[in-house]
Protein backbone atom coordinates (compact mmCIF):
# COMPACT_ATOMS: atom_id res chain seq x y z
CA UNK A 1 0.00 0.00 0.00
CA UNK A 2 1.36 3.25 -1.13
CA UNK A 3 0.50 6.78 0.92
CA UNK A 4 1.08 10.05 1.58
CA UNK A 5 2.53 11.22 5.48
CA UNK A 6 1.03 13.42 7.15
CA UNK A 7 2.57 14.43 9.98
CA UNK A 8 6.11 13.22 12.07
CA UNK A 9 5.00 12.50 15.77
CA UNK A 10 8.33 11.57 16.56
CA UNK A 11 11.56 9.67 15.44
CA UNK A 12 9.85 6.30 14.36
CA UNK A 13 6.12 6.95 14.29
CA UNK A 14 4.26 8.85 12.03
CA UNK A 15 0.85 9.82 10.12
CA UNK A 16 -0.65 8.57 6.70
CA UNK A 17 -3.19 10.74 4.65
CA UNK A 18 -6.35 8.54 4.22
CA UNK A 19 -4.71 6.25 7.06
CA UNK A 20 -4.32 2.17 6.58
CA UNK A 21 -7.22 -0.94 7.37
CA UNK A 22 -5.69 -4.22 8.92
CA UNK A 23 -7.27 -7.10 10.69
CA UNK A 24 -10.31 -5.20 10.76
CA UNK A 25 -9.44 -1.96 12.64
CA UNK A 26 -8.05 1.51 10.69
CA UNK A 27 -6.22 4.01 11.92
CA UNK A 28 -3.51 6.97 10.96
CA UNK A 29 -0.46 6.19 12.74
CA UNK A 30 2.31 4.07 11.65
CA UNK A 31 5.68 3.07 13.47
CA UNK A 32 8.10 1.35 11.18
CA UNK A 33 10.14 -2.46 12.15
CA UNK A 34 13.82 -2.15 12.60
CA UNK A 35 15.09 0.52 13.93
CA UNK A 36 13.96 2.73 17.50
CA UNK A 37 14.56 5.77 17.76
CA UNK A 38 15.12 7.41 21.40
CA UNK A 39 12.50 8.88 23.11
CA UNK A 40 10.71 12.03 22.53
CA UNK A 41 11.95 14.78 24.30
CA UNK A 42 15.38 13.82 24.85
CA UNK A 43 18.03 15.89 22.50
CA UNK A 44 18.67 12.67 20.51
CA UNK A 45 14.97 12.25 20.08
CA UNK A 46 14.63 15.33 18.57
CA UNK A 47 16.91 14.68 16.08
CA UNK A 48 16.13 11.61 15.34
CA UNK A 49 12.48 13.25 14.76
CA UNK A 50 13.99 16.53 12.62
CA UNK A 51 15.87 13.42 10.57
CA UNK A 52 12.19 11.38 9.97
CA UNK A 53 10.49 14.82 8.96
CA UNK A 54 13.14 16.02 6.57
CA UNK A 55 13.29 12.28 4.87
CA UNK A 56 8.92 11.59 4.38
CA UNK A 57 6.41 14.06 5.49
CA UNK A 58 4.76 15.28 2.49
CA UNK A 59 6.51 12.24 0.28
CA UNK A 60 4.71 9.00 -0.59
CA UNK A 61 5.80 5.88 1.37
CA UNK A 62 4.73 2.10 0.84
CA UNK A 63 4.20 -0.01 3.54
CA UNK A 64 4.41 -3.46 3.51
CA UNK A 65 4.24 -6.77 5.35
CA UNK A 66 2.29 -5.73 8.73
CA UNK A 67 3.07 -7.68 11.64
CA UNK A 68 0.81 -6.07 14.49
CA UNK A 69 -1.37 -2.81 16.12
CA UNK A 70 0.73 -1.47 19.38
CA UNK A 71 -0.76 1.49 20.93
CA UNK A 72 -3.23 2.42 17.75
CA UNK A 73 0.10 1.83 15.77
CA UNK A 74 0.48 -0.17 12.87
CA UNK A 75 3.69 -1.40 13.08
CA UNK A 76 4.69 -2.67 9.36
CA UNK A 77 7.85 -2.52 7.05
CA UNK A 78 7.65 0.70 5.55
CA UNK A 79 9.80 1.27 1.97
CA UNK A 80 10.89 5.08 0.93
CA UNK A 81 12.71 5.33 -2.29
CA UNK A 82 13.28 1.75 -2.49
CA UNK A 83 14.82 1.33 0.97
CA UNK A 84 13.32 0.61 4.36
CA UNK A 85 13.52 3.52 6.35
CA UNK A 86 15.39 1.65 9.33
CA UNK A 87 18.41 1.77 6.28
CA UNK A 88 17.72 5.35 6.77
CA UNK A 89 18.73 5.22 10.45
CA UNK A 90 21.31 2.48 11.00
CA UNK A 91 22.31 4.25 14.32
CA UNK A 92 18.69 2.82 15.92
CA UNK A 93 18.70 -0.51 14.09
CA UNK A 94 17.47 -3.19 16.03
């Protein structure tokens, strides 16, 4: 499934325009596998956050392959120019 983001929440979740359906519930938010990025309001959470807005908000992702919902989160293998975006952040790769 291809979309648009929205909106950066923080360093490894984020916002689709239009949001996604999976296992019967729907919802806007999406936090990419493979990488975590540190928490939100710590200095290196903020840049980690700066990093995820300047790479995808306003640019079309796909995601792919979902694997759960945590926290009204679907948590899937998301793909931006060919790549997943934890290649994006190899410093938070888990």
């Amino acid at each position: 499934m291809n979309a648009f983001v929205t909106q950066i929440i923080d360093g490894d979740t984020f916002e689709i325009e239009k949001g996604w359906k999976w296992n019967n519930q729907t919802g806007e938010r999406v936090r990419p596998t493979g990488y975590d990025a540190p928490e939100k309001g710590t200095a290196e959470g903020a840049k980690a956050t700066e990093k995820l807005r300047n790479l995808i908000k306003g640019k079309e992702i796909e995601i792919k392959s979902a694997k759960t919902i945590d926290r009204g989160r679907l948590v899937c293998d998301v793909y931006f120019q060919g790549k997943t975006l934890a290649d994006y952040f190899p410093e938070y790769k888990n």
